[in-house]
Protein backbone atom coordinates (compact mmCIF):
# COMPACT_ATOMS: atom_id res chain seq x y z
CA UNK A 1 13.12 -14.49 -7.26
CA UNK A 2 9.68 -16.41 -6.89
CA UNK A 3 8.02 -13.27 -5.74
CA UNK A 4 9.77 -11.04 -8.72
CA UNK A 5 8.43 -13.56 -11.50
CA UNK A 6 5.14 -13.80 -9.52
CA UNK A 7 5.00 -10.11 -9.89
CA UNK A 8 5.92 -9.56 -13.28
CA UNK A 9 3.45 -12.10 -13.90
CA UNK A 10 0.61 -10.56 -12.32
CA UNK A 11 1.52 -6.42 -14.23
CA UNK A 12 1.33 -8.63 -17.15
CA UNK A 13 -1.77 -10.30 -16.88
CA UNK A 14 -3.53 -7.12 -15.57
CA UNK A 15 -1.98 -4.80 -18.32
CA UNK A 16 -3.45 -7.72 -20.73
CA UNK A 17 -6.96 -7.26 -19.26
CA UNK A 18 -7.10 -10.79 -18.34
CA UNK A 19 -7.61 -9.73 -15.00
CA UNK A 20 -11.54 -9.82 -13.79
CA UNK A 21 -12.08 -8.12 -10.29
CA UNK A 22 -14.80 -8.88 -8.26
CA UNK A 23 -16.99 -6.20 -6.74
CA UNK A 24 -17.87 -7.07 -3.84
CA UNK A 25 -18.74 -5.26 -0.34
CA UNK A 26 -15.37 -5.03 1.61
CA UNK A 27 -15.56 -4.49 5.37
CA UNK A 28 -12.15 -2.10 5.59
CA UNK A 29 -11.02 -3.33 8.55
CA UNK A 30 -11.01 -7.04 8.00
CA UNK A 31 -9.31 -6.00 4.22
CA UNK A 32 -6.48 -3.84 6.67
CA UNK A 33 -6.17 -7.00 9.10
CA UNK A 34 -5.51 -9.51 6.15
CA UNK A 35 -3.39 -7.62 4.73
CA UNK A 36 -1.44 -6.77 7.59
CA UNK A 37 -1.52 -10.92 8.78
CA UNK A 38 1.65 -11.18 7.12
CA UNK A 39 3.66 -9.02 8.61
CA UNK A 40 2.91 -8.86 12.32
CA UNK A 41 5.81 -10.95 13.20
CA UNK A 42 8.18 -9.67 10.97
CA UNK A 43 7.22 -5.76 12.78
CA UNK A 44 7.19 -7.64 16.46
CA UNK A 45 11.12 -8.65 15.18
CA UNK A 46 12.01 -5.64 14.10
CA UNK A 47 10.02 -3.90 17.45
CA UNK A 48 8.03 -1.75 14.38
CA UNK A 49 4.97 0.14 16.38
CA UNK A 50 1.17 -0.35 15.07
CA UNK A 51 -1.28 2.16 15.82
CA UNK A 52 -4.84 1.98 13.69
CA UNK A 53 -7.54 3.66 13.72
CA UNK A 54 -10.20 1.77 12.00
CA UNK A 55 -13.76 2.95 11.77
CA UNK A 56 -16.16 -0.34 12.42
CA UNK A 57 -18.54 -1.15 9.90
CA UNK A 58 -16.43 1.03 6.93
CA UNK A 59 -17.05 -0.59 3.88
CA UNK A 60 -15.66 -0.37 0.00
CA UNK A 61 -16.43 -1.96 -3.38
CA UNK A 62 -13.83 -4.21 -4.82
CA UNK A 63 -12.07 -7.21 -4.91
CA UNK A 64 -10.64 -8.08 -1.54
CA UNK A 65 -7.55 -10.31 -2.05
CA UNK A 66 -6.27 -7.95 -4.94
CA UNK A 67 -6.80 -5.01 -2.21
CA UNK A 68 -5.23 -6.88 0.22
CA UNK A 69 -2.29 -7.47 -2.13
CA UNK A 70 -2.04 -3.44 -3.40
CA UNK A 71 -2.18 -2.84 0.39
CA UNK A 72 0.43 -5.37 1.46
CA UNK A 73 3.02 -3.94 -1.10
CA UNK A 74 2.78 -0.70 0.56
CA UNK A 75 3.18 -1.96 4.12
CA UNK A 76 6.31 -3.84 2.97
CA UNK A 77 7.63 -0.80 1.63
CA UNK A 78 6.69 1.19 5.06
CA UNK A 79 8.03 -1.38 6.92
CA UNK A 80 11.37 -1.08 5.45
CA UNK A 81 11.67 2.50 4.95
CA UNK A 82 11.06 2.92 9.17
CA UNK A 83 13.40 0.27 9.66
CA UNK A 84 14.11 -1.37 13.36
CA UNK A 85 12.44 0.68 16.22
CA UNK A 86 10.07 2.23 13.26
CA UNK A 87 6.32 3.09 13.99
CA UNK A 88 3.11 2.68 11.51
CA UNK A 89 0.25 4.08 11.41
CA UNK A 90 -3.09 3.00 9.33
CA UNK A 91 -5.91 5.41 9.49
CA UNK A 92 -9.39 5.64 7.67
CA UNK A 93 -12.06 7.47 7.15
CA UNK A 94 -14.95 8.42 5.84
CA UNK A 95 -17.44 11.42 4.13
CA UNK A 96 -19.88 11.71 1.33
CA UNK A 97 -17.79 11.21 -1.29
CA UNK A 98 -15.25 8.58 -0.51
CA UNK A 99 -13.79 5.92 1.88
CA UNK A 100 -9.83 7.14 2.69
CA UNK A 101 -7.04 3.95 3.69
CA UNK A 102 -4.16 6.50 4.70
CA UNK A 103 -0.92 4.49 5.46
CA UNK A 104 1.91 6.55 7.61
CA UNK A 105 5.96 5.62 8.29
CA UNK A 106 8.17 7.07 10.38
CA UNK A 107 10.94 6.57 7.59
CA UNK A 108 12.72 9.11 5.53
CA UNK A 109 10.14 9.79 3.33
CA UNK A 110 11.02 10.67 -0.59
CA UNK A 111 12.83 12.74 -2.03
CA UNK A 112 11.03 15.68 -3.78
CA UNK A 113 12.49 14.45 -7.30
CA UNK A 114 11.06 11.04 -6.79
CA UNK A 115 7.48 11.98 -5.97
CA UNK A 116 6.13 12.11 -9.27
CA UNK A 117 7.50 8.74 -10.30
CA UNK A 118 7.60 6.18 -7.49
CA UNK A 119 4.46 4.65 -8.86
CA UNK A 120 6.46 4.09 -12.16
CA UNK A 121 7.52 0.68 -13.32
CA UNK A 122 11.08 -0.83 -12.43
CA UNK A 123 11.46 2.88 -10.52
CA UNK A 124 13.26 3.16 -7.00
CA UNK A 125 14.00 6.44 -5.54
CA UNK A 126 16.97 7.76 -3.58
CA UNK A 127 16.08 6.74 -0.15
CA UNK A 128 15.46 3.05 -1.32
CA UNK A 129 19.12 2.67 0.16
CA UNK A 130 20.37 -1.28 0.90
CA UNK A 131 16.50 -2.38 0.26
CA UNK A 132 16.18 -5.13 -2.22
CA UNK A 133 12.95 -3.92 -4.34
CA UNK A 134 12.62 -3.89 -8.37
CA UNK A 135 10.63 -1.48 -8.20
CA UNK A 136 7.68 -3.81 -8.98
CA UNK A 137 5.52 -3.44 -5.88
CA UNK A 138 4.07 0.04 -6.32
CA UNK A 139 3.25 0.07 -9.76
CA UNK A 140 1.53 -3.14 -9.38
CA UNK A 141 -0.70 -1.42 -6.00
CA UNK A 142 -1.48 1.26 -8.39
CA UNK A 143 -2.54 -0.43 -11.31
CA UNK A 144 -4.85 -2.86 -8.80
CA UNK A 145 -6.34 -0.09 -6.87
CA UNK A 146 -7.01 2.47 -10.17
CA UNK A 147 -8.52 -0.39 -12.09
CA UNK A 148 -10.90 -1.29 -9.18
CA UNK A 149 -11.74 2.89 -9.40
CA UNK A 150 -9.77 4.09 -6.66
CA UNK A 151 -7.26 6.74 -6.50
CA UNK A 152 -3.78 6.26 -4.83
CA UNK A 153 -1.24 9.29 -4.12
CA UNK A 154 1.91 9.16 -1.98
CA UNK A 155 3.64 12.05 -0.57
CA UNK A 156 5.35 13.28 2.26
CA UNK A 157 4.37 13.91 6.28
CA UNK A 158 4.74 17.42 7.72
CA UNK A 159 6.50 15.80 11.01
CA UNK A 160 8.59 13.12 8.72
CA UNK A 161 7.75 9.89 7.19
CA UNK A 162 5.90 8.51 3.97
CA UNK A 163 2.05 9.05 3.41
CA UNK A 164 0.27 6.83 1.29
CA UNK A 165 -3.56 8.01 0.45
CA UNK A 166 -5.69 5.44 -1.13
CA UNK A 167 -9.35 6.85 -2.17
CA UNK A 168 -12.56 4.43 -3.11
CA UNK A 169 -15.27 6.89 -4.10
CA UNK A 170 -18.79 5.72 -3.27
């Protein structure tokens, strides 16, 4: 309940523009390793696989611990959609005109109706299944990663799975 208030508090305050990010230089790999800090025992229980491939010395404008946050919502929601025995993969990259976080599960993925709303406030789609969201986490990512100039998109993998694409131009 804590983290559903917290939430609610936080779309509030950044839909009120009360919200000041900082812009700073973000090393991407420290940003994916803080955000992932939280959850390594929680995979290691659940025997979820972690396989990154993080460029050294990729960097971003923004404001870390929101970042960290937008980032940590998705993980959750990977994490639960591969389930026990699940695998993850974080892979980035970069070129000329942006810096790519790309964020893979070896879950169900979504269904085709659901694509074009799972960013949507208070939505869950049809594979959310016995999982306990609001439907608050992925709004909230997207409204801290678009206000900080990024792009997020989330679609399906060929082979299976959930892709989420998140895009800081430079």
């Amino acid at each position: 309940m804590d983290w559903l208030l917290t939430s609610l508090l936080k779309l509030s305050r950044l839909d009120a523009g009360v919200v000041v990010f900082q812009s700073e230089q973000i090393d991407v790999n420290n940003l994916i390793c803080a955000a992932l800090r939280p959850f390594l025992i929680p995979m290691e229980l659940h025997d979820i696989t972690l396989q990154t491939d993080v460029p050294k010395g990729l960097m971003i404008w923004g404001d870390s611990s929101w970042l960290s946050e937008a980032i940590q919502n998705i993980l959750k929601n990977c994490m639960e959609s591969a389930g026990d025995n699940g695998k993850l993969e974080i892979v980035c990259a970069d070129n000329s005109l942006f810096t790519e976080i790309v964020i893979h599960d070896s879950g169900a993925g979504f269904e085709k109706k659901d694509l074009h709303c799972l960013f949507d406030r208070f939505y869950r789609g049809g594979n959310a299944g016995a999982t306990t969201g609001y439907g608050i986490g992925l709004a909230l990512c997207k409204m801290i990663i678009t206000r900080q100039g990024g792009t997020i998109i989330a679609k399906n993998h060929p082979q299976g799975g959930a892709i989420f694409a998140i895009r800081f131009p430079k």
